[in-house]
C-alpha atoms as a PDB file:
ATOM      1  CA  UNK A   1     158.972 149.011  68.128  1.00  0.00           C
ATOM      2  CA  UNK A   2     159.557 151.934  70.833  1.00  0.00           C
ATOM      3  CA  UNK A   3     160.956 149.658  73.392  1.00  0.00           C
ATOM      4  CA  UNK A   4     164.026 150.864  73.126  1.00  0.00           C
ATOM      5  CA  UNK A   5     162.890 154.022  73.381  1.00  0.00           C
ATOM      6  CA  UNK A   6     160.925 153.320  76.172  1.00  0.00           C
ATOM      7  CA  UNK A   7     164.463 151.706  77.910  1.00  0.00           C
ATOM      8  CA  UNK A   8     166.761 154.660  76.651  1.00  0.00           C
ATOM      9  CA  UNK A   9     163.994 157.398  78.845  1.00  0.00           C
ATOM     10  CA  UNK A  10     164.493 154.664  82.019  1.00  0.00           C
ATOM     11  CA  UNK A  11     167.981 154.607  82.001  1.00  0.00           C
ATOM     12  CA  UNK A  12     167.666 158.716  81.750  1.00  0.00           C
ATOM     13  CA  UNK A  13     164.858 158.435  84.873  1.00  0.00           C
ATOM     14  CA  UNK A  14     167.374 156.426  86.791  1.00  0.00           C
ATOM     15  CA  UNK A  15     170.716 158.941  86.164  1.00  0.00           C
ATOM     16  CA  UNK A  16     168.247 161.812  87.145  1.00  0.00           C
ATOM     17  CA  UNK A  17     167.633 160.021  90.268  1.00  0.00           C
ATOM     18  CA  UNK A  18     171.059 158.545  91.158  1.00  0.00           C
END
């Protein structure tokens, strides 16, 4: 499964945009 994965690059998008 790469849903974690998938979460971990999300929660990277949303620093990058904070």
């Amino acid at each position: 499964i790469v849903l974690e994965s998938v979460n971990f690059d999300i929660f990277l998008f949303w620093l990058k945009n904070f």
